[in-house]
Protein backbone atom coordinates (compact mmCIF):
# COMPACT_ATOMS: atom_id res chain seq x y z
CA UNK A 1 -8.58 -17.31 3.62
CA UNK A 2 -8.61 -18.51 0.39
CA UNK A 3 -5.31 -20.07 -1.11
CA UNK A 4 -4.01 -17.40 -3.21
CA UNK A 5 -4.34 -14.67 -0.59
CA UNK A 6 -1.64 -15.30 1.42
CA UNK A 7 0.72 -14.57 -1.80
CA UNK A 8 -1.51 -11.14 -2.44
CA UNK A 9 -0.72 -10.30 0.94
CA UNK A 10 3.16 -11.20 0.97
CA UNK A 11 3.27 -8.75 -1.61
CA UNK A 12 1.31 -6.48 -0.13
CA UNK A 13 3.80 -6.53 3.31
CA UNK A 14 6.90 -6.26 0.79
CA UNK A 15 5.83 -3.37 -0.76
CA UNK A 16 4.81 -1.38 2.13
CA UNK A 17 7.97 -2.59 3.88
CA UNK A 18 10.23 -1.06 0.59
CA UNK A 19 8.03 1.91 1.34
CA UNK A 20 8.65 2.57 4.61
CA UNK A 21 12.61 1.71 4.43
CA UNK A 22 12.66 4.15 1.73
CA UNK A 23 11.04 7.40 3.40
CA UNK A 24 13.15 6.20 6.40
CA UNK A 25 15.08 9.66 7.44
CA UNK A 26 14.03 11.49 4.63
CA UNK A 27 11.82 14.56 4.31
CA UNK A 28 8.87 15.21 2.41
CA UNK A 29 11.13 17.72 0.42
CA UNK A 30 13.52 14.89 -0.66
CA UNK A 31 10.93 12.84 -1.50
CA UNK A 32 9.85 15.79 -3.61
CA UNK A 33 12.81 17.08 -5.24
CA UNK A 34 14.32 13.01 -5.90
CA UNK A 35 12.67 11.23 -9.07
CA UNK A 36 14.06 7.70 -8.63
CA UNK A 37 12.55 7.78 -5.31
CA UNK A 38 9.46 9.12 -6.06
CA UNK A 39 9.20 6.33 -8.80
CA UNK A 40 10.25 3.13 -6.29
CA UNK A 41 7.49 4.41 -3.89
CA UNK A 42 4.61 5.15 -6.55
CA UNK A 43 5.88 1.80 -8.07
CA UNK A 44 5.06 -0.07 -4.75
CA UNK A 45 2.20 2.13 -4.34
CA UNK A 46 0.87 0.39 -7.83
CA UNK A 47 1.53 -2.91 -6.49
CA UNK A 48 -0.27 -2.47 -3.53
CA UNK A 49 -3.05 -1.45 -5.11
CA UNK A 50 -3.38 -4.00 -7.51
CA UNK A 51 -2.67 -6.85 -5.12
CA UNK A 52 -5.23 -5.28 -3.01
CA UNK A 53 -7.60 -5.37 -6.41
CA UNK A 54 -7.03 -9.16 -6.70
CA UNK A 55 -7.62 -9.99 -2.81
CA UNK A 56 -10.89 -8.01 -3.15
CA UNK A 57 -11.72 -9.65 -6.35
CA UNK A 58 -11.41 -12.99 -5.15
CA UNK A 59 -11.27 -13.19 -1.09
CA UNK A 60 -13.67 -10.32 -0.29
CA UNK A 61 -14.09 -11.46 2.90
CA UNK A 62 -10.48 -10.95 3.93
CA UNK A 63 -10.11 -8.02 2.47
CA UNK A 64 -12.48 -6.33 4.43
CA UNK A 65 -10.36 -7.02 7.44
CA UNK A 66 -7.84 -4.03 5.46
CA UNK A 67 -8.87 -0.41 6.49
CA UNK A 68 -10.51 1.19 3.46
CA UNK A 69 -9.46 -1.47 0.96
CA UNK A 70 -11.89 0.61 -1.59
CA UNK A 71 -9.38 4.02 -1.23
CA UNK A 72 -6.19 1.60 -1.89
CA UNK A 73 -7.21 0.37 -5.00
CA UNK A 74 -8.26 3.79 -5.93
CA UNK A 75 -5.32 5.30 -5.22
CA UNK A 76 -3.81 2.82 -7.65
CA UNK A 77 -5.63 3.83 -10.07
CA UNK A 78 -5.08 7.27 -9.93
CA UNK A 79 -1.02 6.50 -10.02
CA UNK A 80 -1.55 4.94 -12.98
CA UNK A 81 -4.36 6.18 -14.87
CA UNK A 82 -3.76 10.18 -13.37
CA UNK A 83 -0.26 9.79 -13.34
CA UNK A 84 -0.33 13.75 -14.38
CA UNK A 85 -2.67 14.51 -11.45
CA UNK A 86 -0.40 13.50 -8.59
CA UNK A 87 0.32 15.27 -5.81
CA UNK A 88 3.56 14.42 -4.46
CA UNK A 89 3.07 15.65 -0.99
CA UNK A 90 -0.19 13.77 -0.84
CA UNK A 91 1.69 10.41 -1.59
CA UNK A 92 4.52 11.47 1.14
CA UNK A 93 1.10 11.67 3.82
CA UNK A 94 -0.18 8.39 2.75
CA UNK A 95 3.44 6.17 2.90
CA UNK A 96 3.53 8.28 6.35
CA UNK A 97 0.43 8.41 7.76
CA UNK A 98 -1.06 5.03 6.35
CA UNK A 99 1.06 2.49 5.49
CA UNK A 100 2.23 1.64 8.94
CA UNK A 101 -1.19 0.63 9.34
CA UNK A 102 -1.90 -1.12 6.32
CA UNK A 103 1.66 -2.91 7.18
CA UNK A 104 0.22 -4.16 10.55
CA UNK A 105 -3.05 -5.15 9.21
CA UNK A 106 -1.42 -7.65 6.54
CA UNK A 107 1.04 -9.05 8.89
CA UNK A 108 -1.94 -9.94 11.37
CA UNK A 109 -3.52 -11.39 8.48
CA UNK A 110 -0.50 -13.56 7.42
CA UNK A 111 0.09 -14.58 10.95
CA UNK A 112 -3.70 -15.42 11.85
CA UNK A 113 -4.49 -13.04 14.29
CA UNK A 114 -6.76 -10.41 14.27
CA UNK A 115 -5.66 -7.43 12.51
CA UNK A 116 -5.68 -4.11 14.74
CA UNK A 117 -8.43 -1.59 14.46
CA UNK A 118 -8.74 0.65 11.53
């Protein structure tokens, strides 16, 4: 691992930890209907992405050990650049559905074991 992936990755766990305490008990309707959350978890989203963009940029090889680094970048860039495109109940699946995942991948990462299977 190079030396400046291990901060990529830190923020990378915070983010999807924020995520995940957010959406704690709350539907996909709240998530809809509430702004300022909606915000905090595209905001984290973004972060994720683009510390995700760096780690590939420079440390390739560890971020291939992240299930479909390619789509979290993406997804990034389509909060940011297709902000109007956005499909709120698409985000709610992915904070769901795949950053639990994503969550457990980084902390094997950080920790030096072998991240589980995608």
């Amino acid at each position: 691992m190079r030396p400046r992936s291990p901060k990529w990755l830190d923020d990378i766990q915070r983010s999807a930890e924020f995520i995940l305490a957010a959406i704690g008990g709350k539907s996909v309707q709240d998530y809809q209907t509430d702004a300022l959350l909606r915000a905090a978890i595209e905001r984290h989203f973004e972060i994720i992405g683009e510390a995700m963009r760096r780690l590939a940029r420079d440390d390739p090889e560890t971020a291939a050990f992240i299930a479909d680094y390619p789509r979290i970048i993406a997804f990034r860039d389509l909060l940011i650049q297709g902000y109007d495109l956005v499909d709120h109940a698409e985000v709610w699946t992915v904070a769901r559905e795949h950053v639990p995942l994503l969550l457990a991948q980084v902390k094997a990462l950080l920790s030096g074991s072998a991240p589980p299977e995608r």
